[in-house]
C-alpha atoms as a PDB file:
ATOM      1  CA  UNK A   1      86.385 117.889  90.827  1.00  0.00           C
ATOM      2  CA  UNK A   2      86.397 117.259  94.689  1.00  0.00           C
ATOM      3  CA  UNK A   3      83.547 119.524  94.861  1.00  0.00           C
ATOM      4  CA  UNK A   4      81.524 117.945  92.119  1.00  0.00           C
ATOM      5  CA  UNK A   5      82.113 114.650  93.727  1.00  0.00           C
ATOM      6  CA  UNK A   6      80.952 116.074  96.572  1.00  0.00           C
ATOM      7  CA  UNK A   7      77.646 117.469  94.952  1.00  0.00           C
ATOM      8  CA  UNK A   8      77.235 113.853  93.441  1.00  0.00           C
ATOM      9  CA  UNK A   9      78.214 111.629  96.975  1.00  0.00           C
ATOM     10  CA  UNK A  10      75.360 114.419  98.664  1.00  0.00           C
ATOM     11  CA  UNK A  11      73.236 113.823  95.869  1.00  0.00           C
ATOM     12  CA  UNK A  12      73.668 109.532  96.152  1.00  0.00           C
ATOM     13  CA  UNK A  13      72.974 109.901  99.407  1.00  0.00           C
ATOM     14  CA  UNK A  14      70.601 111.743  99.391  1.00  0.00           C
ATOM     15  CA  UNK A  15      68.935 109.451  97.032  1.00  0.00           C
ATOM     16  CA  UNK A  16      70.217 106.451  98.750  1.00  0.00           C
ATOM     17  CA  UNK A  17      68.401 108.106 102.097  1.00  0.00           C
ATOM     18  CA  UNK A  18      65.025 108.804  99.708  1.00  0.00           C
ATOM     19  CA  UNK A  19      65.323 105.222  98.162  1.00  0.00           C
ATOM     20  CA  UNK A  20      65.152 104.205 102.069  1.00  0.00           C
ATOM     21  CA  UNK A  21      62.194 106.232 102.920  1.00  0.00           C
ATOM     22  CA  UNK A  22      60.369 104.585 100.339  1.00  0.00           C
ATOM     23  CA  UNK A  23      60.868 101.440 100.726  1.00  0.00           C
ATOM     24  CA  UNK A  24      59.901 101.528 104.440  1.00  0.00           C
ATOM     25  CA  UNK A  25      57.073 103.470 103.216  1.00  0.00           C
ATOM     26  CA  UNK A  26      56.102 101.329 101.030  1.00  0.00           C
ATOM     27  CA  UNK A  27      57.326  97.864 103.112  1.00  0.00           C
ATOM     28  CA  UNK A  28      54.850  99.613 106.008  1.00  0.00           C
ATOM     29  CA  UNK A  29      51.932  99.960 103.260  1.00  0.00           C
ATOM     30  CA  UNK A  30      52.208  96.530 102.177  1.00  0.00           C
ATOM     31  CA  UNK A  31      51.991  95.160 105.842  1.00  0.00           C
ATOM     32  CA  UNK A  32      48.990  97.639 106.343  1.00  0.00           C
ATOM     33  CA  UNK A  33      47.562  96.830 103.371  1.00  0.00           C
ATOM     34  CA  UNK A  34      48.131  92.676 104.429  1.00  0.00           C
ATOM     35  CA  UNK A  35      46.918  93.581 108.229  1.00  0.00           C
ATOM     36  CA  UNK A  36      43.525  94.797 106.982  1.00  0.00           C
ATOM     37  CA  UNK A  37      43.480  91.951 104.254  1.00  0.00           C
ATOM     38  CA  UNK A  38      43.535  89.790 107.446  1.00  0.00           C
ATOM     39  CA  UNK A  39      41.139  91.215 109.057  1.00  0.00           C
ATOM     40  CA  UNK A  40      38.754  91.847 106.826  1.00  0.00           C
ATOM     41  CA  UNK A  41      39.242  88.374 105.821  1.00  0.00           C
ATOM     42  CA  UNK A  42      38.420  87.528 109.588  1.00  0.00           C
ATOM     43  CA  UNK A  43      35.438  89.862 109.184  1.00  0.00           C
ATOM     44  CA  UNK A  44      34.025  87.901 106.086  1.00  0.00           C
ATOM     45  CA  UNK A  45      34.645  84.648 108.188  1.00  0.00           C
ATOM     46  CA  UNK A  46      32.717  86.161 110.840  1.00  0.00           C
ATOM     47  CA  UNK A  47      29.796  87.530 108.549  1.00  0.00           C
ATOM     48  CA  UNK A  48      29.762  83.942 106.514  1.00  0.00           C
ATOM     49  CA  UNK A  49      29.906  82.164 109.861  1.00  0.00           C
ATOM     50  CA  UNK A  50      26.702  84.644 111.086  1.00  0.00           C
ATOM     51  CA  UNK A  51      24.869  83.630 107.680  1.00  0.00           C
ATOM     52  CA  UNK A  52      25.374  79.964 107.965  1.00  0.00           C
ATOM     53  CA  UNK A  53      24.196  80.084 112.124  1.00  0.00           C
ATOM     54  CA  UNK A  54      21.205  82.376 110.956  1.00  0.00           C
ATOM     55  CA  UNK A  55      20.587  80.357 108.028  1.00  0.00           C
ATOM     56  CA  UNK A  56      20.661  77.271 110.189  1.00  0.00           C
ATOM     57  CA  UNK A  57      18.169  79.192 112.790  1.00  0.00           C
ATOM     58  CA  UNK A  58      15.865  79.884 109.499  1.00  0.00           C
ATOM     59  CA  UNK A  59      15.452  76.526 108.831  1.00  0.00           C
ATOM     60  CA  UNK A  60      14.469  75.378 112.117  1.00  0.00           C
ATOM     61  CA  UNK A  61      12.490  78.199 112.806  1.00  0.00           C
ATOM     62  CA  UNK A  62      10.559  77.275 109.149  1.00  0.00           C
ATOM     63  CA  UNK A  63      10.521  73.553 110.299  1.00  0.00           C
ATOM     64  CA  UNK A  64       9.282  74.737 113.569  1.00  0.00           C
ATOM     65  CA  UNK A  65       6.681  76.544 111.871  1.00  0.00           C
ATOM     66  CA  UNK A  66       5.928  74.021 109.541  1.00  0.00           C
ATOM     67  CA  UNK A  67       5.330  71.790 112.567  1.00  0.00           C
ATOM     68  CA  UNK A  68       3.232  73.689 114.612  1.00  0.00           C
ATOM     69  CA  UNK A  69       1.136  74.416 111.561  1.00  0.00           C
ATOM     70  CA  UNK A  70       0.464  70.744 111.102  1.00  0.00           C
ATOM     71  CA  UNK A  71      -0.285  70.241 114.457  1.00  0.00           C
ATOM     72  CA  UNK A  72      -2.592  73.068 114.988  1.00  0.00           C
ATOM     73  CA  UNK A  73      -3.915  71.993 111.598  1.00  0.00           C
ATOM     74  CA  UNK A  74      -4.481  68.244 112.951  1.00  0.00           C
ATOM     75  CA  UNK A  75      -6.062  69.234 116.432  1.00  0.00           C
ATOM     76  CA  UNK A  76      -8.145  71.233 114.257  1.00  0.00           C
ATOM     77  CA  UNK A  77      -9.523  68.614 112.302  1.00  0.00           C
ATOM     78  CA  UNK A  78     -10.003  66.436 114.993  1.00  0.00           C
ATOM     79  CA  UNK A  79     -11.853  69.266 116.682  1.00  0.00           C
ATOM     80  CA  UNK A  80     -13.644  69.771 113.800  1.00  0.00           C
ATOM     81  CA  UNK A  81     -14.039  65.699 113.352  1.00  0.00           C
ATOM     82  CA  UNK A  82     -15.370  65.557 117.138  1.00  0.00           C
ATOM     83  CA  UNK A  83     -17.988  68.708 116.661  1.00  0.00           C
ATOM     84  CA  UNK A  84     -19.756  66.994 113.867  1.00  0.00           C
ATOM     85  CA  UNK A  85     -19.390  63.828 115.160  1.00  0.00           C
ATOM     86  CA  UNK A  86     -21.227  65.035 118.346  1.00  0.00           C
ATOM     87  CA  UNK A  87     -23.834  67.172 116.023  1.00  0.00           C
ATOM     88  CA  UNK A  88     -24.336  64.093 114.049  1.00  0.00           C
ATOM     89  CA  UNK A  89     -25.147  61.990 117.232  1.00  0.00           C
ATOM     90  CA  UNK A  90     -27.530  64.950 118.617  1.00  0.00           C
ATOM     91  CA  UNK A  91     -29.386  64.796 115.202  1.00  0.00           C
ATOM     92  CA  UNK A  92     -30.386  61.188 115.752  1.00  0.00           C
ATOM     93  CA  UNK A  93     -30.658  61.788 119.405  1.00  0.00           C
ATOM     94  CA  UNK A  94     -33.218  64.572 118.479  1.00  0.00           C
ATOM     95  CA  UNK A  95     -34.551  62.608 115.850  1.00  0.00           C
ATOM     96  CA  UNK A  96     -35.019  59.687 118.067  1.00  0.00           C
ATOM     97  CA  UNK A  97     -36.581  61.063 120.861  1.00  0.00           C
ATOM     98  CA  UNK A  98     -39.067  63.156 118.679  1.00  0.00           C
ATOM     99  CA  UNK A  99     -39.943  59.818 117.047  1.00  0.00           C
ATOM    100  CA  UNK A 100     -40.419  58.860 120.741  1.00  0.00           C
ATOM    101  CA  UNK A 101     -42.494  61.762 121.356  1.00  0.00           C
ATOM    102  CA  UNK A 102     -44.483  61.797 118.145  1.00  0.00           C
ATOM    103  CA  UNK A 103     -45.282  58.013 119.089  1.00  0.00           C
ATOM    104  CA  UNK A 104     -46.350  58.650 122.890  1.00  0.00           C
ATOM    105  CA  UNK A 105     -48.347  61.493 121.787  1.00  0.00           C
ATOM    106  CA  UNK A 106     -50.405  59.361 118.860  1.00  0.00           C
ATOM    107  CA  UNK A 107     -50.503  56.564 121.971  1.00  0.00           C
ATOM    108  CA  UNK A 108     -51.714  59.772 124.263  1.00  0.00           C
ATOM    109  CA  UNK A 109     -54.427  60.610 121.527  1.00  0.00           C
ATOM    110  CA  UNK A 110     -55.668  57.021 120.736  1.00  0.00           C
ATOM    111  CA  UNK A 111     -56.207  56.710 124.777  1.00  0.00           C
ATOM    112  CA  UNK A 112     -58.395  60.306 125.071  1.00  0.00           C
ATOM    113  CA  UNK A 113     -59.873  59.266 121.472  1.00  0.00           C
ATOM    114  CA  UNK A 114     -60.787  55.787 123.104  1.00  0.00           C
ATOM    115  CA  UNK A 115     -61.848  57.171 126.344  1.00  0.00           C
ATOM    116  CA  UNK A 116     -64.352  59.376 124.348  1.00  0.00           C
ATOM    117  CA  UNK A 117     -65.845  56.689 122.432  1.00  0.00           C
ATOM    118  CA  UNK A 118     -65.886  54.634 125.228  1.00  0.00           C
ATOM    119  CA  UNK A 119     -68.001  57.399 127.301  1.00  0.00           C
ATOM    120  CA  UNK A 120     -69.872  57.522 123.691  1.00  0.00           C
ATOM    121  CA  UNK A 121     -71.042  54.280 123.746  1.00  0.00           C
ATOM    122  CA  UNK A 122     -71.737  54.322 127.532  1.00  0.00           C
ATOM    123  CA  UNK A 123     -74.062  57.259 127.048  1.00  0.00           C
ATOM    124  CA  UNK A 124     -75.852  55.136 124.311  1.00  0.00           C
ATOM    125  CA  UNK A 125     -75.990  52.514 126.117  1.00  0.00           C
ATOM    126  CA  UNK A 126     -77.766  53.753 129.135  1.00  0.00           C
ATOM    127  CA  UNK A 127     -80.145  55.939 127.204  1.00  0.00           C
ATOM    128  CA  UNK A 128     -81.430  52.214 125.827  1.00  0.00           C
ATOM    129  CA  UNK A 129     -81.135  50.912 129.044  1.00  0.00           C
ATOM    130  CA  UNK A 130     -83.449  53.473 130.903  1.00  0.00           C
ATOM    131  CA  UNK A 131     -86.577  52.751 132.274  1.00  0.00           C
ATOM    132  CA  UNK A 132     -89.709  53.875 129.905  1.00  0.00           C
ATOM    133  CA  UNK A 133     -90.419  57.893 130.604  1.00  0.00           C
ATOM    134  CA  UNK A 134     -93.690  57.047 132.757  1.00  0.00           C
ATOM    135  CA  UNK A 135     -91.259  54.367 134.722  1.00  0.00           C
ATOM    136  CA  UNK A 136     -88.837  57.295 135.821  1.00  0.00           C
ATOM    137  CA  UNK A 137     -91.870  59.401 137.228  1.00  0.00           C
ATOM    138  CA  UNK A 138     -92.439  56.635 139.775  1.00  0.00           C
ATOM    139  CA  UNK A 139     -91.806  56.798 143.259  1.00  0.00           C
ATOM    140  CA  UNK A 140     -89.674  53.645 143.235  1.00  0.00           C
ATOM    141  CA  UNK A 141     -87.401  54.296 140.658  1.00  0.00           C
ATOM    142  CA  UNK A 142     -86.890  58.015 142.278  1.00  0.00           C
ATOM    143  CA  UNK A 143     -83.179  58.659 143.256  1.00  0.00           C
ATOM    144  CA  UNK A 144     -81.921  56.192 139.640  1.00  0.00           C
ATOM    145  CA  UNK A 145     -84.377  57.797 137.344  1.00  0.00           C
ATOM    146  CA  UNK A 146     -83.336  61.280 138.244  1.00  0.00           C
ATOM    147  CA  UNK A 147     -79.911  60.398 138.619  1.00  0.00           C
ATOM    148  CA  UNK A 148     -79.717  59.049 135.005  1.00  0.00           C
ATOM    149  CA  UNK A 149     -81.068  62.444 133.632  1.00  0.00           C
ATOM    150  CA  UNK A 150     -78.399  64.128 135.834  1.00  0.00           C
ATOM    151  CA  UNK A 151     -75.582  61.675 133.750  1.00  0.00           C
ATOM    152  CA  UNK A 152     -77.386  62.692 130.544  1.00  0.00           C
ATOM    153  CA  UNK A 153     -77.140  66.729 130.710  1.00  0.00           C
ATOM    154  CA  UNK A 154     -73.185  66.670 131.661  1.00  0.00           C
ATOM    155  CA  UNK A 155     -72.278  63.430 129.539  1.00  0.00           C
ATOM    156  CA  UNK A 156     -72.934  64.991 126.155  1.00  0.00           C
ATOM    157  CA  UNK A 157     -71.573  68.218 127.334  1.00  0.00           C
ATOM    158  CA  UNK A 158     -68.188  66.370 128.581  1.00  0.00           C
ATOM    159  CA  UNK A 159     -68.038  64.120 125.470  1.00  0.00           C
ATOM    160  CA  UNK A 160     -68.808  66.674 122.845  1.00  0.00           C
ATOM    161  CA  UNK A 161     -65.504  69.054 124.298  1.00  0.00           C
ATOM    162  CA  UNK A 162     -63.331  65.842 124.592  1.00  0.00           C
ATOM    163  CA  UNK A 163     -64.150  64.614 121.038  1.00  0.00           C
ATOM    164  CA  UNK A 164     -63.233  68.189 119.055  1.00  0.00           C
ATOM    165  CA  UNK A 165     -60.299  68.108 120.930  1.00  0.00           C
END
């Protein structure tokens, strides 16, 4: 019997020293098992802490954008607002001074037109106003009589280009 009691005192121990072994085993799995709990737990903090700052940055760099898009969408309205302002006040710039010009011209042609029928009726009138034919062949109407035939040949000539024109 003293041997069997033995065999079964080795064999409690030996189970007694296996029963230890796993429970340290498994006591050291369980705080391994806790330790990377934590720190992935400390990990997800981290990541949800990076989402919420980029998140954050997302929105302001959208509001940003938003911003700068209205801005660059108002300075270029008022751009555009100032370019047809400044075409519309050309056109009646343009317009104005070609009414200007259309009017000084007319006033330019009325003055050649009333130049020419002045010289017109100038010509007429000294043609009636010259001495009879037999009159101009005298000695003492000499330098006028020739003179006024002189007037004659270039005053239709002058007249007739100035009156086409």
């Amino acid at each position: 019997m003293c041997k069997i009691n033995h065999v079964e005192r080795v064999f409690l121990d030996s189970l007694a020293e296996q029963n230890e072994t796993f429970r340290g085993l498994f006591k050291r799995s369980c705080q391994e098992a806790q330790n990377d709990n934590n720190a992935l737990s400390l990990a997800l903090k981290a990541v949800r802490t990076q989402n919420v700052i980029l998140s954050t940055d997302l929105e302001a760099t959208r509001k940003e954008v938003k911003d700068l898009k209205a801005a660059l969408s108002k300075d270029f309205d008022d751009k555009l607002a100032d370019i047809r302002n400044e075409l519309l006040e050309f056109r009646v710039e343009t317009h104005g001074q070609l009414a200007s010009l259309g009017t000084h011209l007319a006033e330019l042609i009325a003055f050649l037109t009333k130049g020419s029928d002045d010289k017109k009726r100038e010509d007429s009138s000294s043609r009636h106003r010259q001495p009879p034919p037999d009159d101009q062949s005298r000695p003492s109407g000499g330098g006028g009589g020739t003179g006024n035939g002189a007037d004659e040949q270039s005053r239709p000539v002058g007249s007739g280009s100035r009156g086409e024109s």
